[in-house]
Protein backbone atom coordinates (compact mmCIF):
# COMPACT_ATOMS: atom_id res chain seq x y z
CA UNK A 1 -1.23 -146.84 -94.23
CA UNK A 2 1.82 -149.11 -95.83
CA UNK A 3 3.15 -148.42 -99.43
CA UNK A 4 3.49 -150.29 -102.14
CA UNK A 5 6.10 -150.03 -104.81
CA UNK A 6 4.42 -152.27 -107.56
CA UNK A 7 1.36 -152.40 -109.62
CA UNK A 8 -1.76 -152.21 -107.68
CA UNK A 9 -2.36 -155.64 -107.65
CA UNK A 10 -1.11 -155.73 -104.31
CA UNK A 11 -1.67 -159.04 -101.52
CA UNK A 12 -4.09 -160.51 -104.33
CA UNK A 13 -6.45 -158.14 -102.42
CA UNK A 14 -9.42 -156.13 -104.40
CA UNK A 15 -8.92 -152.09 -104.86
CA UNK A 16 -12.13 -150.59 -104.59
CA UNK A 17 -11.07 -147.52 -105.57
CA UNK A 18 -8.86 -144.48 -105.64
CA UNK A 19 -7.95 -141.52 -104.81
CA UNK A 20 -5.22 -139.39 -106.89
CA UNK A 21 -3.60 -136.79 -105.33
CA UNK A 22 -2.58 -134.77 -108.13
CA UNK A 23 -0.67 -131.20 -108.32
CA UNK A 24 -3.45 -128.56 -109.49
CA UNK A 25 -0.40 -126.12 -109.68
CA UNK A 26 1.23 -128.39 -112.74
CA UNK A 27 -0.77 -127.98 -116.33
CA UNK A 28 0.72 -131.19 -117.20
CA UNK A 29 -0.93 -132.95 -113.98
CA UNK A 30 -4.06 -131.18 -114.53
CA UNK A 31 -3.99 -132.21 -118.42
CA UNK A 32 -3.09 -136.31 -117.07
CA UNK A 33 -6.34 -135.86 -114.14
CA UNK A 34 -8.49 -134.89 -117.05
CA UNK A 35 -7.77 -137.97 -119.47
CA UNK A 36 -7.60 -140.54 -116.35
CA UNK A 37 -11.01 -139.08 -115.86
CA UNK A 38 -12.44 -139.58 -119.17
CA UNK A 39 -10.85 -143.37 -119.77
CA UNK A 40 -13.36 -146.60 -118.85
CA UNK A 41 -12.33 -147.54 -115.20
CA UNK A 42 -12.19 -151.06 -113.66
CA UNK A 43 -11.17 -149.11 -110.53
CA UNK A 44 -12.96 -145.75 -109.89
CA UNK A 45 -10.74 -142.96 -109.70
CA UNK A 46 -11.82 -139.66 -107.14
CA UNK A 47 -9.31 -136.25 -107.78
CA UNK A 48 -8.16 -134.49 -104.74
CA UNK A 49 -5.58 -131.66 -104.94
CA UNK A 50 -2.73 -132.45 -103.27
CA UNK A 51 -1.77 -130.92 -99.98
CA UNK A 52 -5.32 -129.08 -100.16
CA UNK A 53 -7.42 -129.18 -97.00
CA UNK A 54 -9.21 -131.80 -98.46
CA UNK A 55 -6.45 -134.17 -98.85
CA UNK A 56 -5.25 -133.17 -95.14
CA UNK A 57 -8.43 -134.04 -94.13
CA UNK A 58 -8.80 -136.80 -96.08
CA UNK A 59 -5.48 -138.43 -95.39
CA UNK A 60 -3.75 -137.21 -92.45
CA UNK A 61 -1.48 -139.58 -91.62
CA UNK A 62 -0.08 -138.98 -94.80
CA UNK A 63 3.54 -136.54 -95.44
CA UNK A 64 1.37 -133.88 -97.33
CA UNK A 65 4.55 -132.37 -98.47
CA UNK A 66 5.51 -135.52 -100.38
CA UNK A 67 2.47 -135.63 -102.24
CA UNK A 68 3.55 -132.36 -103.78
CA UNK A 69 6.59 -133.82 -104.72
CA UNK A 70 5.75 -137.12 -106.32
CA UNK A 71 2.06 -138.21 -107.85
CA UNK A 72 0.22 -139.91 -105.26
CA UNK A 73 -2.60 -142.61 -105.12
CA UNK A 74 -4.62 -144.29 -102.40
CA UNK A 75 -6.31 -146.86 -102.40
CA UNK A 76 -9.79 -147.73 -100.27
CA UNK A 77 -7.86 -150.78 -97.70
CA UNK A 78 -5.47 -147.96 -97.12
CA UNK A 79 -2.81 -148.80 -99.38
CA UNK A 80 -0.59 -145.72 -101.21
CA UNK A 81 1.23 -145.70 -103.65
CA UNK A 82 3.61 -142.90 -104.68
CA UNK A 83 6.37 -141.82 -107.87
CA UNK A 84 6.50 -144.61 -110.47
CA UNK A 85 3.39 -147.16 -108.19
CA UNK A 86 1.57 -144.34 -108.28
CA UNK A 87 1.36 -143.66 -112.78
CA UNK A 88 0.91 -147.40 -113.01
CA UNK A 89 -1.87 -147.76 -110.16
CA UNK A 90 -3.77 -145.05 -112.01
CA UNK A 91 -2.62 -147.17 -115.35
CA UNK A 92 -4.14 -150.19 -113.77
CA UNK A 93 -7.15 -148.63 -113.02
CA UNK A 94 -8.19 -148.04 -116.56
CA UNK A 95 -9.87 -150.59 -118.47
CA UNK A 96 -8.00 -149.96 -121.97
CA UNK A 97 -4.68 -150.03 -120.05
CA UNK A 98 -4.49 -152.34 -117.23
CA UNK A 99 -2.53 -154.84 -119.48
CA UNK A 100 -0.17 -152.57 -119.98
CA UNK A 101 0.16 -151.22 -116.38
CA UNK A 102 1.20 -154.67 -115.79
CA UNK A 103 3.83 -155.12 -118.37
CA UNK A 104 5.11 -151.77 -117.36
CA UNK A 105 5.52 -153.24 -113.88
CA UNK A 106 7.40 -156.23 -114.65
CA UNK A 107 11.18 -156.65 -113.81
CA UNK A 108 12.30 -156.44 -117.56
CA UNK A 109 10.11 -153.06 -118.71
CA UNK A 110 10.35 -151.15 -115.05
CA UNK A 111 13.70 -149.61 -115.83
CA UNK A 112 11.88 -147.94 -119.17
CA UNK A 113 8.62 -147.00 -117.12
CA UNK A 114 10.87 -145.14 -114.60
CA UNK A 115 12.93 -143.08 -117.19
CA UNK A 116 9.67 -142.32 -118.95
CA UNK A 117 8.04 -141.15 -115.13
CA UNK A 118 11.16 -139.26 -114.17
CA UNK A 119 10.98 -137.44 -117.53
CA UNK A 120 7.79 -136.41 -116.96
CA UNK A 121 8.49 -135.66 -113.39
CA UNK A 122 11.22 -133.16 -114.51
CA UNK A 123 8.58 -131.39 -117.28
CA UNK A 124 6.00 -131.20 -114.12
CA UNK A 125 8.93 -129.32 -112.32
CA UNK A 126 9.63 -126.99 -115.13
CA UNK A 127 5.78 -125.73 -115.79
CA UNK A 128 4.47 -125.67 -112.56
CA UNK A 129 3.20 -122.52 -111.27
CA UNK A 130 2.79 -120.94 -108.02
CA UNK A 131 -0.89 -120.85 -107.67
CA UNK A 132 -3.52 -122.79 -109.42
CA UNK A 133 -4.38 -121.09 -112.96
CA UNK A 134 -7.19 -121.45 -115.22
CA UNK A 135 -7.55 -121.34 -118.47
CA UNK A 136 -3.81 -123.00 -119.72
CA UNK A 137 -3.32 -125.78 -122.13
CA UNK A 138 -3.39 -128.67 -119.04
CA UNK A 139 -7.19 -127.26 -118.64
CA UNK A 140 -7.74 -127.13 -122.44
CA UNK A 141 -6.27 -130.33 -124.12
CA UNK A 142 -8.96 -131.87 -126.22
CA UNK A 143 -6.79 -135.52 -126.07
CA UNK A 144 -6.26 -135.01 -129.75
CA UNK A 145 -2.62 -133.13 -129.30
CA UNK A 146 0.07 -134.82 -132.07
């Protein structure tokens, strides 16, 4: 597997698809997996909890513990992408925001997409739980919050 810090558009190679190793113990994550999920993809998007069996299986190779730590994507050639590649991979996956994902990624609007990512990095840190929970507002959002 070798990382990539960018947008997606990595080696002018073609993504397949993805897989987003998300935290199911964060609301806010939970909340994000459910409205990638129901955006048009260009790239399909598969859900996998991160550090779960599944993603072990899955990915072994892979520093399960980091995952925890910072959003994770992978894509099909074996690609990852992780932190701030990771939010606009799964950006540049969507149909109604790839243009965006790759403004985002440029050397002028980075800097803003990283203080935006860290933010929500730090809320993520704040409201995540122990164990999985059902039932909270990440599992509830309708997409119409103000």
């Amino acid at each position: 597997m070798r990382e990539y810090a960018g947008s997606a558009a990595h080696e002018g190679g073609r993504v397949g698809s993805f897989t987003v190793l998300f935290d199911a113990r964060c609301p806010v994550c939970r909340a994000a997996r459910k409205w990638l999920a129901g955006r048009a993809q260009l790239v399909p998007l598969a859900f996998v909890p991160a550090g779960s069996a599944e993603a072990r299986s899955l990915f072994p190779g892979l520093d399960h513990a980091a995952t925890l730590k910072d959003l994770t994507v992978i894509a099909d050639d074996g690609a990852y992408y992780m932190g701030d590649g990771a939010w606009l991979a799964c950006l540049w996956a969507l149909v109604d925001y790839r243009a965006a994902a790759l403004r985002l990624s440029t050397p002028r609007m980075l800097p803003a997409a990283r203080t935006f990512i860290a933010a929500a990095s730090a809320v993520r840190e704040a409201v995540r739980v122990p164990e999985p929970m059902d039932g909270d507002y990440g599992d509830q959002c309708d997409d119409r919050c103000h």
